[in-house]
C-alpha atoms as a PDB file:
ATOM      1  CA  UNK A   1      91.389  88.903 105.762  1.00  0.00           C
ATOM      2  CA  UNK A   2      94.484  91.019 106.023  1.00  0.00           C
ATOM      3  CA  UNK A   3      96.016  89.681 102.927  1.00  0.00           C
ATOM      4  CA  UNK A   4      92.795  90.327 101.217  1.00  0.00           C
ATOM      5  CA  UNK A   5      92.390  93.654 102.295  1.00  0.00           C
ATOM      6  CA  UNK A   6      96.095  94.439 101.612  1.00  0.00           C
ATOM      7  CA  UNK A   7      95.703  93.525  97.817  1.00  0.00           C
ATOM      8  CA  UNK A   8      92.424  95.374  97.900  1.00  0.00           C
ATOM      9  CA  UNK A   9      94.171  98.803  99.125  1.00  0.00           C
ATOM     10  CA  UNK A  10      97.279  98.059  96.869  1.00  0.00           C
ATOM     11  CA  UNK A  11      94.208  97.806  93.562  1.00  0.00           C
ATOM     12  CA  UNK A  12      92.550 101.463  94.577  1.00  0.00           C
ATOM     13  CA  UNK A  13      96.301 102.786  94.773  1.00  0.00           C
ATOM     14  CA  UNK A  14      96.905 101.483  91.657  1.00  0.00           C
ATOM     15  CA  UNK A  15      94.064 102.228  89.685  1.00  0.00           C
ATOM     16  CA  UNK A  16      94.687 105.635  89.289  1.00  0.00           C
ATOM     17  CA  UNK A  17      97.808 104.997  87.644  1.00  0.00           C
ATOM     18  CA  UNK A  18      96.321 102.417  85.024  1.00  0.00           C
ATOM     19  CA  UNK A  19      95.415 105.288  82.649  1.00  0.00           C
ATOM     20  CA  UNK A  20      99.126 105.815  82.535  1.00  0.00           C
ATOM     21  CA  UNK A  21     100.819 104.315  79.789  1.00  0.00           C
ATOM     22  CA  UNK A  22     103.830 103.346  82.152  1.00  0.00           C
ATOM     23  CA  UNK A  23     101.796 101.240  84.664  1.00  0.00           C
ATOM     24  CA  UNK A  24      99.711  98.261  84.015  1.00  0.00           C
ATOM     25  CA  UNK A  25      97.838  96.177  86.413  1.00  0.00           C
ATOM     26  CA  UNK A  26      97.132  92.546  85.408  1.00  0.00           C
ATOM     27  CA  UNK A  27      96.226  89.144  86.759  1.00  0.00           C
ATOM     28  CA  UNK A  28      95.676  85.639  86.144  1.00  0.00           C
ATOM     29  CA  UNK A  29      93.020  83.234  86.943  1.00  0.00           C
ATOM     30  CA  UNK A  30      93.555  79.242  86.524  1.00  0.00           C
ATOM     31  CA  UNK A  31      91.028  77.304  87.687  1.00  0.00           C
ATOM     32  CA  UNK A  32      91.334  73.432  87.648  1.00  0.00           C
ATOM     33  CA  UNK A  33      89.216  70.264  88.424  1.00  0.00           C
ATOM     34  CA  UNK A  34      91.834  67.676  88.944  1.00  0.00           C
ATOM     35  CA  UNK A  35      91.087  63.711  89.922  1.00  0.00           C
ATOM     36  CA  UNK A  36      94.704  62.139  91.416  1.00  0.00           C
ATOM     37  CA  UNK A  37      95.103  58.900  92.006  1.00  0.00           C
ATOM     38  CA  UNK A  38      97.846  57.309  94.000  1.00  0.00           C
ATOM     39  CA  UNK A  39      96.957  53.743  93.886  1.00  0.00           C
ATOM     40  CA  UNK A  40      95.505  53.815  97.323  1.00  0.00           C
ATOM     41  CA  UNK A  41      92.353  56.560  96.916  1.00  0.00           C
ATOM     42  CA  UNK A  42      91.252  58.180  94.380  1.00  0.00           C
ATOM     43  CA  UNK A  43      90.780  62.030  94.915  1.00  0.00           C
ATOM     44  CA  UNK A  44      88.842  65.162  93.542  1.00  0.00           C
ATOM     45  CA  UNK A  45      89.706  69.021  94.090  1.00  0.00           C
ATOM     46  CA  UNK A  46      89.343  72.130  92.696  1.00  0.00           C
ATOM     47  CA  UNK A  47      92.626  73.697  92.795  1.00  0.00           C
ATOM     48  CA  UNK A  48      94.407  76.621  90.949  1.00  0.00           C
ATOM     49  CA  UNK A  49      97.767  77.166  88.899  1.00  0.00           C
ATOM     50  CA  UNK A  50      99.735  80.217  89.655  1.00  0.00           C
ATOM     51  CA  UNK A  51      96.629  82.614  89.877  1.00  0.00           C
ATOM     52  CA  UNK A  52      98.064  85.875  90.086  1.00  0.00           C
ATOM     53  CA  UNK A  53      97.262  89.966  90.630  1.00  0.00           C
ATOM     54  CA  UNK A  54      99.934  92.319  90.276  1.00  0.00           C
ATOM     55  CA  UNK A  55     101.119  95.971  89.459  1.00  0.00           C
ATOM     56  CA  UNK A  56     104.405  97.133  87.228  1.00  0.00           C
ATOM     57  CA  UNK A  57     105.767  99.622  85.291  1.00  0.00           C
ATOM     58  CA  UNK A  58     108.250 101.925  84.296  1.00  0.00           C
ATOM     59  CA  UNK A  59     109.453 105.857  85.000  1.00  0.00           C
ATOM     60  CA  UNK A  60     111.211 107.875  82.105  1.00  0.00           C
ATOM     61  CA  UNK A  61     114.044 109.231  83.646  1.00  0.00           C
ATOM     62  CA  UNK A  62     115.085 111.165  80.512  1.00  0.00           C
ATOM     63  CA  UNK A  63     118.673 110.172  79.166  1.00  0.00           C
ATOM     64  CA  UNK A  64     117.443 107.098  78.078  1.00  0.00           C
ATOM     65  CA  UNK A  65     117.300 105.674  81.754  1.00  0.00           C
ATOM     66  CA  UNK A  66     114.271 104.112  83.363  1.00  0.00           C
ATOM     67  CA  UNK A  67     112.525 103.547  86.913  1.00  0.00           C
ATOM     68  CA  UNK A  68     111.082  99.888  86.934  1.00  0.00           C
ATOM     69  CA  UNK A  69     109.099  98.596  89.664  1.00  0.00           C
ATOM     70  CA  UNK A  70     106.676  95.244  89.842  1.00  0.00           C
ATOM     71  CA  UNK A  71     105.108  93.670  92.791  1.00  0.00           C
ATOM     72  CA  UNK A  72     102.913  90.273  92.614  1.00  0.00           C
ATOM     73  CA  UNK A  73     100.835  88.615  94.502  1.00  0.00           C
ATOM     74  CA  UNK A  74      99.914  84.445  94.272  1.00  0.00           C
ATOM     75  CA  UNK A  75      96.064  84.037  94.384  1.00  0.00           C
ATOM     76  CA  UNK A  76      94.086  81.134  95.721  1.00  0.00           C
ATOM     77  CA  UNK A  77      91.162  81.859  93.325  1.00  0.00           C
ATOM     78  CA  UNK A  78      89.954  78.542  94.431  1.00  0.00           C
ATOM     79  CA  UNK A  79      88.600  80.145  97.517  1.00  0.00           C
ATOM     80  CA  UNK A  80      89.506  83.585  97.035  1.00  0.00           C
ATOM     81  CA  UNK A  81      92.187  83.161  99.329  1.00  0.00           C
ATOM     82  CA  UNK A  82      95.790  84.501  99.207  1.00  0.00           C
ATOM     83  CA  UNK A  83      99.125  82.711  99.357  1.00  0.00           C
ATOM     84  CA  UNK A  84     101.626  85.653  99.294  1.00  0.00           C
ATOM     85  CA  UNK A  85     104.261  87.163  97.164  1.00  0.00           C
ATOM     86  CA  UNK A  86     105.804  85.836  93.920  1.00  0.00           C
ATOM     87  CA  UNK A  87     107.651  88.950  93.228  1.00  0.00           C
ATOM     88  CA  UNK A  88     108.359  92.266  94.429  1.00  0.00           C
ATOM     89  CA  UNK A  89     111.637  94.194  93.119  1.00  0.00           C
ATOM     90  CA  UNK A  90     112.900  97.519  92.418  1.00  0.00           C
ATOM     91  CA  UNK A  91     115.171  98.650  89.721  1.00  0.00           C
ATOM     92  CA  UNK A  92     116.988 101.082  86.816  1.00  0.00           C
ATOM     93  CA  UNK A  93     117.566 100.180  82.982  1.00  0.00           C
ATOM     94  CA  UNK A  94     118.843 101.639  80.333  1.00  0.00           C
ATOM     95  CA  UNK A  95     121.863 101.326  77.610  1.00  0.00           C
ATOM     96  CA  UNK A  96     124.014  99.218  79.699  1.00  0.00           C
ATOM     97  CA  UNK A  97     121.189  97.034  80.985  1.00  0.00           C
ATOM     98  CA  UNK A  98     119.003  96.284  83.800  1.00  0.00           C
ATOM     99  CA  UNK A  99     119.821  96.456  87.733  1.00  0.00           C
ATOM    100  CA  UNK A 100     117.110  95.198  89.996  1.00  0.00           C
ATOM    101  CA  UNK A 101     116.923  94.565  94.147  1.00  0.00           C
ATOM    102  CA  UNK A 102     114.435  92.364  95.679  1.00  0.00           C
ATOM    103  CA  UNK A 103     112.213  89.152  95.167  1.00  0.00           C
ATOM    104  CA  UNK A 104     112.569  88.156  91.294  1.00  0.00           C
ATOM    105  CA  UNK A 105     112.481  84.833  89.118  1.00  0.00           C
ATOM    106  CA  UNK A 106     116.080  83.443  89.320  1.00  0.00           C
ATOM    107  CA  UNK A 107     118.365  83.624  85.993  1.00  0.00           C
ATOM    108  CA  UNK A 108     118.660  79.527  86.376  1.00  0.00           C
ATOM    109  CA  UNK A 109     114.861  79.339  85.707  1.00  0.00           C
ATOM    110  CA  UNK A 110     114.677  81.384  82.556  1.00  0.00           C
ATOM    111  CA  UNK A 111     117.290  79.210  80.925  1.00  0.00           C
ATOM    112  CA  UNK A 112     116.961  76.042  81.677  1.00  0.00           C
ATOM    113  CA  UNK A 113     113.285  75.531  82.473  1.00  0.00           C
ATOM    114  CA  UNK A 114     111.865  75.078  78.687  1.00  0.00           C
ATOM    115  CA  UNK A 115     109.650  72.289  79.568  1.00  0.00           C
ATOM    116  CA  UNK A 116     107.447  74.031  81.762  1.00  0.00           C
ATOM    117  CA  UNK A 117     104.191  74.101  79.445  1.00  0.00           C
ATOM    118  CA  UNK A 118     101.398  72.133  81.366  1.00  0.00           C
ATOM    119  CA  UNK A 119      98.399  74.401  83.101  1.00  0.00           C
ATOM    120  CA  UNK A 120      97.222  72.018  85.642  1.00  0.00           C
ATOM    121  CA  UNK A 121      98.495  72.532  89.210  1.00  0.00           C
ATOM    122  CA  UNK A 122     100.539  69.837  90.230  1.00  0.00           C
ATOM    123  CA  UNK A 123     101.220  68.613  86.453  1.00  0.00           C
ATOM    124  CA  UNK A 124     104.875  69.913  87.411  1.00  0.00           C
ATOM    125  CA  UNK A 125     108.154  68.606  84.936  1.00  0.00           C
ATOM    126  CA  UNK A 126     110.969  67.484  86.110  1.00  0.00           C
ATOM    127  CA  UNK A 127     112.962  70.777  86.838  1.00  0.00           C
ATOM    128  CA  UNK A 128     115.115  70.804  90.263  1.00  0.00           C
ATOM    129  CA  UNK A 129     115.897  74.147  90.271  1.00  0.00           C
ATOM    130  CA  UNK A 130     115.197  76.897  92.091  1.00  0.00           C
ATOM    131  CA  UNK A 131     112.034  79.537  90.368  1.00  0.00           C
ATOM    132  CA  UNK A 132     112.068  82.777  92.405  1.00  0.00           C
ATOM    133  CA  UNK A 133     114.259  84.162  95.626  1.00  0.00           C
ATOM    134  CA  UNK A 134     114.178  87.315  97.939  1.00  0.00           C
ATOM    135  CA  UNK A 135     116.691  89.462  98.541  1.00  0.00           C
ATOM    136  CA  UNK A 136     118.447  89.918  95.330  1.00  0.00           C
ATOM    137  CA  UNK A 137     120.409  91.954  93.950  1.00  0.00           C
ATOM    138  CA  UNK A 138     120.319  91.429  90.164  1.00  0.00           C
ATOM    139  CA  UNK A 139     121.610  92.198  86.559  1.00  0.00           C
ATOM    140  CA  UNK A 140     120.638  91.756  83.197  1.00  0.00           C
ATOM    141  CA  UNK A 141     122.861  92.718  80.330  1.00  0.00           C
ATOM    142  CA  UNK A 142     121.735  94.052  76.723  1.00  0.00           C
ATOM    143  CA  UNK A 143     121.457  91.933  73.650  1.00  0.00           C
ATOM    144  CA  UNK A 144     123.865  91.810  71.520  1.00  0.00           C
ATOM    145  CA  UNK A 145     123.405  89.978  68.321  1.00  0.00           C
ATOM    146  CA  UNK A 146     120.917  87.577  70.163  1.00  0.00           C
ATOM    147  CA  UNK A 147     123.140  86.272  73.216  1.00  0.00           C
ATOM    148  CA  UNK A 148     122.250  88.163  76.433  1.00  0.00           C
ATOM    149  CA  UNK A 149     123.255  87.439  80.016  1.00  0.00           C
ATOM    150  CA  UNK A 150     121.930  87.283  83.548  1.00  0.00           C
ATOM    151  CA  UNK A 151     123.524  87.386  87.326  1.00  0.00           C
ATOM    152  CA  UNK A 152     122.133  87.480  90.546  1.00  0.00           C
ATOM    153  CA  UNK A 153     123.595  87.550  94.141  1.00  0.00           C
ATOM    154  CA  UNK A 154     121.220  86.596  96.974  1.00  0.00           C
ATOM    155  CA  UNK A 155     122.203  88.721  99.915  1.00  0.00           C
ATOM    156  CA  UNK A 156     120.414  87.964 102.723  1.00  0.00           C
ATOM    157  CA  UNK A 157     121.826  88.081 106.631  1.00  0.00           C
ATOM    158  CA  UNK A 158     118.870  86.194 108.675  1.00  0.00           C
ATOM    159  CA  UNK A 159     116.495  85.309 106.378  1.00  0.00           C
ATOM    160  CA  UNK A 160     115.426  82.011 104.798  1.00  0.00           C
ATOM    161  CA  UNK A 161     118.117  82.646 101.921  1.00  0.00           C
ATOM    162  CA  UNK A 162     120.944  83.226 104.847  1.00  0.00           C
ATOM    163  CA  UNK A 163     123.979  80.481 104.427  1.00  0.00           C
ATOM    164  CA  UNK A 164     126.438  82.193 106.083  1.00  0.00           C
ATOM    165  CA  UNK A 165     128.363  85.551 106.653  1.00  0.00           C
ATOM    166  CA  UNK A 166     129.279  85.995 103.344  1.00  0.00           C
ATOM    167  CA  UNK A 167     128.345  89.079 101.319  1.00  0.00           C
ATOM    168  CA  UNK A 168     126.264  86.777  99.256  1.00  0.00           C
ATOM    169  CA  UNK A 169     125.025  83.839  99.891  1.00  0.00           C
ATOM    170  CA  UNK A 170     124.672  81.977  96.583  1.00  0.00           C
ATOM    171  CA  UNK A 171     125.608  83.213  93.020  1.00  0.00           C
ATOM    172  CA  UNK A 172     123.354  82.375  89.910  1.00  0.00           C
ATOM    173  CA  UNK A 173     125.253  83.477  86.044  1.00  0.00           C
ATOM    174  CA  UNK A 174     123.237  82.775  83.071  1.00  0.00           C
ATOM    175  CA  UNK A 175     124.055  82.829  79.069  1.00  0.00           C
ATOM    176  CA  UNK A 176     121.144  83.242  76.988  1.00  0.00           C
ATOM    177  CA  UNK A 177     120.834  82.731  72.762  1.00  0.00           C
ATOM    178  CA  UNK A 178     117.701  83.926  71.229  1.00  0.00           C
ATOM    179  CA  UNK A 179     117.589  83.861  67.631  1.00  0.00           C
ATOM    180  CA  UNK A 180     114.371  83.540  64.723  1.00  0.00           C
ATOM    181  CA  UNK A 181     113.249  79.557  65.978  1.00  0.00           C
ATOM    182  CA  UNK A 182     115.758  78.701  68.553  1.00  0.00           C
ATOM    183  CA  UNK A 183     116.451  79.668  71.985  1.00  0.00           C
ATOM    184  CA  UNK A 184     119.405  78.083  73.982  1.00  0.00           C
ATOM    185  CA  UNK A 185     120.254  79.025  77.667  1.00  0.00           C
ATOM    186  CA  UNK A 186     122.777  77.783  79.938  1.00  0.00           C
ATOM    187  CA  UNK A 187     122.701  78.697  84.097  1.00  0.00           C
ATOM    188  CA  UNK A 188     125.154  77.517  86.809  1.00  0.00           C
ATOM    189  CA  UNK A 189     124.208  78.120  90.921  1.00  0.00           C
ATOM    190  CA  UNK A 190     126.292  77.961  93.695  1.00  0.00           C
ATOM    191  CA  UNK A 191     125.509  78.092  97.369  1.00  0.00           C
ATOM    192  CA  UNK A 192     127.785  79.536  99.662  1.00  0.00           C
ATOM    193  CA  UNK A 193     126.697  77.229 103.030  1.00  0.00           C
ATOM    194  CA  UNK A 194     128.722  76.940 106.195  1.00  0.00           C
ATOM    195  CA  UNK A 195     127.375  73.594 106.239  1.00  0.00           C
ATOM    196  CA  UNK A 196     127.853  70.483 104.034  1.00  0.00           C
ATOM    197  CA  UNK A 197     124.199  70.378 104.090  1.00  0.00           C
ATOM    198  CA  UNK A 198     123.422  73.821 102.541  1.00  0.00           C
ATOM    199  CA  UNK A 199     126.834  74.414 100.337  1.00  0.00           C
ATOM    200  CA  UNK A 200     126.765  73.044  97.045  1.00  0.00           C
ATOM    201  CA  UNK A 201     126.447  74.099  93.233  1.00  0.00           C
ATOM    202  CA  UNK A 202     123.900  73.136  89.765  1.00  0.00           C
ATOM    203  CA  UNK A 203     124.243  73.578  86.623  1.00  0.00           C
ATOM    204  CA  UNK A 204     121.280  73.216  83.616  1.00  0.00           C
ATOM    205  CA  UNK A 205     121.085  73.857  79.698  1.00  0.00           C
ATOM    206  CA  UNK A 206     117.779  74.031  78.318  1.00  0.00           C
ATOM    207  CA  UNK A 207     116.650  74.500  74.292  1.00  0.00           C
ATOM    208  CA  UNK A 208     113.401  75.218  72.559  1.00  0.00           C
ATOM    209  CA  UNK A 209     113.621  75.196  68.375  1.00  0.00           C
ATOM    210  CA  UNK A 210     110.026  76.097  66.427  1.00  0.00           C
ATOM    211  CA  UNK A 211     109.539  75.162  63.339  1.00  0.00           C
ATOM    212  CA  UNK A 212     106.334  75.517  61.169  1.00  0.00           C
ATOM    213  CA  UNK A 213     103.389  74.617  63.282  1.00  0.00           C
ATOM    214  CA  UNK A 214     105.644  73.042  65.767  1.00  0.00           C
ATOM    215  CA  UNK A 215     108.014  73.278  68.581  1.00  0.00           C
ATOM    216  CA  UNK A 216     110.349  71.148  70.332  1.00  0.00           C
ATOM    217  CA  UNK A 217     111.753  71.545  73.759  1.00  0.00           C
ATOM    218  CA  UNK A 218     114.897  69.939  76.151  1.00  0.00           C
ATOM    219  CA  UNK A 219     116.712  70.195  79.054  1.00  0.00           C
ATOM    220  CA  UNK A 220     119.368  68.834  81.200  1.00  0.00           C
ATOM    221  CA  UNK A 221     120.153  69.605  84.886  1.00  0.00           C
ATOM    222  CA  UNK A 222     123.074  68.778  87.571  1.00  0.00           C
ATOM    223  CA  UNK A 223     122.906  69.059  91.349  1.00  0.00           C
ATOM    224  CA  UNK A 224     124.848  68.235  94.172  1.00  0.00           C
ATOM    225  CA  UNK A 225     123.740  70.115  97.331  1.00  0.00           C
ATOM    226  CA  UNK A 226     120.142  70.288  99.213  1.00  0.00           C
ATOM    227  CA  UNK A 227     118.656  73.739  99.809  1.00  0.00           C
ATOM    228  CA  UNK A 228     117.553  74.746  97.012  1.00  0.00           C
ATOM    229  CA  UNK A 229     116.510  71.432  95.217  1.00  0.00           C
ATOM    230  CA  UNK A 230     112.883  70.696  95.629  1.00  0.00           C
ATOM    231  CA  UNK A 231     113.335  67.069  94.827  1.00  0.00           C
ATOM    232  CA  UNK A 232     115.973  66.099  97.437  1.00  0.00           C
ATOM    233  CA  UNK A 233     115.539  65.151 100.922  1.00  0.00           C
ATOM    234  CA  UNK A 234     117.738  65.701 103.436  1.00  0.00           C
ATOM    235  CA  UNK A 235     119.202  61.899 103.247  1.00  0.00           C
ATOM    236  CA  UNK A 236     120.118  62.271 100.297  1.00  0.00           C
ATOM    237  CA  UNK A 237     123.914  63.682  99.598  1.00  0.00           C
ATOM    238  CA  UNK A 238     124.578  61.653  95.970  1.00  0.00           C
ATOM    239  CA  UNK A 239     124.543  63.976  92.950  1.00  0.00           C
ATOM    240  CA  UNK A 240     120.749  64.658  91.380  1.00  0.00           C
ATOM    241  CA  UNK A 241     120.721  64.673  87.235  1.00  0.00           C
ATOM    242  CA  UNK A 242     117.354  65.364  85.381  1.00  0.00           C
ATOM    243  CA  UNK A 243     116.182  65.410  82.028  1.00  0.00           C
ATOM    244  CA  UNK A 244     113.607  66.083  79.953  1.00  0.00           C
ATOM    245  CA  UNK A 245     112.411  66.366  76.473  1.00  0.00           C
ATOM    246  CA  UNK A 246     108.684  67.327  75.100  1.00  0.00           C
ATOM    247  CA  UNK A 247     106.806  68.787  71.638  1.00  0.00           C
ATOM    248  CA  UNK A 248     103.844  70.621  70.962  1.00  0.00           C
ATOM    249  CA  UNK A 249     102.066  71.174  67.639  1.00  0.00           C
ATOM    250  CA  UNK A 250      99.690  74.051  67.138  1.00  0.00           C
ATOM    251  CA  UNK A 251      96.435  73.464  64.627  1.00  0.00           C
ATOM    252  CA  UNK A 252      94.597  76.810  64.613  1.00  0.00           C
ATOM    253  CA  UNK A 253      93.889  77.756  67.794  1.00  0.00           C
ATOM    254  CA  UNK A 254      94.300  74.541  69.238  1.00  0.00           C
ATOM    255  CA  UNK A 255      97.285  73.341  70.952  1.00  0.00           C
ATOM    256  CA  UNK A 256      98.853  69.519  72.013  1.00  0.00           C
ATOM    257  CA  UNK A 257     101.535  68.948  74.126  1.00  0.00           C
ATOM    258  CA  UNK A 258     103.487  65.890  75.381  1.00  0.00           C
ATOM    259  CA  UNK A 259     106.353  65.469  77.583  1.00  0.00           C
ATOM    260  CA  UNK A 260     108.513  63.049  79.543  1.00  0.00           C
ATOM    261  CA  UNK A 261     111.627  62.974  81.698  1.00  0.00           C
ATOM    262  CA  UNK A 262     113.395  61.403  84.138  1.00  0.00           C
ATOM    263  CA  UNK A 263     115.435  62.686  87.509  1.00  0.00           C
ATOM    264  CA  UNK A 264     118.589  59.901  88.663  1.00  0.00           C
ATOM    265  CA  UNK A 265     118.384  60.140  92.764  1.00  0.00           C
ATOM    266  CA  UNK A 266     118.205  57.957  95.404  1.00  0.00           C
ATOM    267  CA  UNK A 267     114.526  57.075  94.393  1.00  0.00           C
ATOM    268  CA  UNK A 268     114.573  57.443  90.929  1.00  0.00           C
ATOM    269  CA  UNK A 269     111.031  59.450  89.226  1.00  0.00           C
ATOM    270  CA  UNK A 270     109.697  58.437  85.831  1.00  0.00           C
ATOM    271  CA  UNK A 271     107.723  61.222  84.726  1.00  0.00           C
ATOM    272  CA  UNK A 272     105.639  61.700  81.166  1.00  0.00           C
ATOM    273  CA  UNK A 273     102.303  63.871  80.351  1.00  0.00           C
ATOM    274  CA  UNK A 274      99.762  64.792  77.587  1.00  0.00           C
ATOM    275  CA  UNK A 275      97.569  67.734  77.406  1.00  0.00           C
ATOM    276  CA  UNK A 276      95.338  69.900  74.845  1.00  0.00           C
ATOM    277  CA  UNK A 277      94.850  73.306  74.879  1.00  0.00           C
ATOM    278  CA  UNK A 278      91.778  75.457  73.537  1.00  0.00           C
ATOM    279  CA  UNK A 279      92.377  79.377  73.103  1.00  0.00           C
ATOM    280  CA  UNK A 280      89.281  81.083  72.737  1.00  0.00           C
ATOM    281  CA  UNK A 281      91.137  84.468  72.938  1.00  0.00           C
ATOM    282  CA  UNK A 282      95.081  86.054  73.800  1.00  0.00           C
ATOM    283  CA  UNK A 283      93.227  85.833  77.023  1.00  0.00           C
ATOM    284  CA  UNK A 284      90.999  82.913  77.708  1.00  0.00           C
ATOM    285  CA  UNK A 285      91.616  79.058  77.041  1.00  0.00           C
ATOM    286  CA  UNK A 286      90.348  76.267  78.538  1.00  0.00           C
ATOM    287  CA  UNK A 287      92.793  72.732  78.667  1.00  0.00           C
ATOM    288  CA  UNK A 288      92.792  68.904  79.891  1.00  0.00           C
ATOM    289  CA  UNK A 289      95.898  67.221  80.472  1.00  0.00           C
ATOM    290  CA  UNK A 290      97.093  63.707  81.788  1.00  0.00           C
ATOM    291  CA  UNK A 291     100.320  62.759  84.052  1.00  0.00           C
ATOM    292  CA  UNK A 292     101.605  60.028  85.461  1.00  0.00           C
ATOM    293  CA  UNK A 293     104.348  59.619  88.034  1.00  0.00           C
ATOM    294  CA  UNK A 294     106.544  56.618  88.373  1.00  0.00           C
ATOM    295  CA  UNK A 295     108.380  57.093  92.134  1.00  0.00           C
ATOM    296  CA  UNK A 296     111.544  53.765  92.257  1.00  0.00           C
ATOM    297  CA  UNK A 297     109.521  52.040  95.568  1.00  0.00           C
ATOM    298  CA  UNK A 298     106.129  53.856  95.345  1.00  0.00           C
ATOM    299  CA  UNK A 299     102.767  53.448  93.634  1.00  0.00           C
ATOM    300  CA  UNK A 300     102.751  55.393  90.254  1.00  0.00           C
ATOM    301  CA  UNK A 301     100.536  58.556  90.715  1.00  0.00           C
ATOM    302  CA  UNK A 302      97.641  59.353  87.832  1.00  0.00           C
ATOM    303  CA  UNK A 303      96.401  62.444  87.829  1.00  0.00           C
ATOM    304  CA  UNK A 304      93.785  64.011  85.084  1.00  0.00           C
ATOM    305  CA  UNK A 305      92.940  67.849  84.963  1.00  0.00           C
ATOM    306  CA  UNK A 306      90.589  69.957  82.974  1.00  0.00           C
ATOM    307  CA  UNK A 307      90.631  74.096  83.779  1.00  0.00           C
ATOM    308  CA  UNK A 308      90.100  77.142  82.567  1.00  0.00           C
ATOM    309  CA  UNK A 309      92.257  80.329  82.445  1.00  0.00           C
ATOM    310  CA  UNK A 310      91.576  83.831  81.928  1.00  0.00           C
ATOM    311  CA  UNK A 311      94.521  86.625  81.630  1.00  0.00           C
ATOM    312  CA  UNK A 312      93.618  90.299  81.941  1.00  0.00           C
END
């Protein structure tokens, strides 16, 4: 009830400000009917996929500098629940680029994560990396001629993020090449730890190349330490490679997609999926896609989703 009411207060503060052209509030609503089956049971839900409300915008500052603010909240739409932040960050930009503090989506993401196209919850890729962290402290350089790059510092003493006394606590650089079809990013992490457990580093290259009424997509990914790789355990100390590749090909405004890839560990996961997309509007689209999971000493895992998604 207190999260409900705080995003409630945080909408009638805002909505003054919407007839501004410098603030914008938006949202996201992704509701799914997914069936998994594990090979045991075979289960229904209604679930969502990165519902969203949130509030940004920008201050002119005159002298070609800018104010930038956005703070966002993840939805359970599914019961009109909420699950907390996703971002919330502070920041100045102008000719030399953009400075930001506070909970943002990590440069390693942006670059590497190019497969990331399904819209059923749990229909995740392969990706090990890391998606968003608190308490940085982040830059983001112009572009010049198409190439562009990212840093950010986590600096966080006591928090979830803390490794050790360190001014920061991990480092994340990316490179970035956008250009007409193709887009090419490469990221490397490193974590700071006191411990063997939570020191460690990752690096990833991902690519997406369009062409005509398709697009093509691939990425590659290295990791050796455990905090901040969601497919790890803590057993496992061995180096963690994943890759994937995957296409879609737009008719109208229809959409199909296909992926697959493949993460080396101690239990190795087989991974492909197939989905179709419907856009009714910029806004609106409904989808059903198909995964299945192949875990080295587990039952493979089916799961089949149809949902619909509306964007305001």
């Amino acid at each position: 009830m207190k999260k409900l009411l705080s995003i409630a207060i945080a909408a009638a503060v805002a909505a003054p400000m919407a007839v501004s052209a410098d603030t914008t509030i938006y949202g996201r609503l992704n509701q799914n009917l997914v069936m998994t089956d594990n090979g045991t049971t075979d289960d229904w839900d209604i679930e969502q996929n990165a519902s969203r409300f949130g509030v940004k915008g920008d201050e002119d500052l005159g002298n070609g500098l800018k104010a930038i603010f956005q703070y966002e909240w993840s939805v359970d739409s599914s019961d009109a629940g909420t699950l907390g932040g996703r971002l919330a960050y502070a920041g100045l930009s102008g000719g030399f680029g953009t400075v930001a503090i506070g909970r943002q989506w990590t440069p390693y993401y942006g670059s590497v994560d190019k497969t990331d196209i399904n819209q059923v919850n749990g229909m995740n890729d392969t990706y090990i990396g890391s998606v968003r962290v608190g308490n940085a402290l982040a830059y983001v350089s112009p572009n010049f001629n198409g190439f562009s790059a990212k840093l950010a510092l986590v600096i966080d003493e006591g928090g979830a993020e803390d490794l050790n006394d360190d001014f920061n606590d991990w480092t994340n650089l990316s490179l970035d090449y956008a250009n007409g079809p193709l887009s090419v990013g490469v990221s490397y992490l490193a974590a700071n730890g006191s411990t063997a457990a939570t020191d460690g580093s990752m690096w990833g290259i991902g690519a997406k190349y369009s062409f005509g009424n398709f697009a093509l997509f691939g990425q590659y990914e290295d990791a050796d330490f455990e905090i901040y790789n969601t497919l790890k355990t803590a057993a496992e100390t061995a180096d963690v490679d994943e890759f994937a590749i995957g296409a879609e090909a737009y008719f109208g405004n229809n959409t199909v997609r296909i992926k697959y890839g493949e993460v080396d560990k101690a239990a190795d996961v087989e991974h492909w999926a197939l989905g179709v997309q419907h856009n009714f509007s910029k806004r609106t689209m409904v989808f059903a896609e198909y995964e299945n999971t192949d875990t080295q000493g587990a039952a493979d895992v089916d799961r089949f989703g149809i949902g619909l998604r509306h964007d305001f």
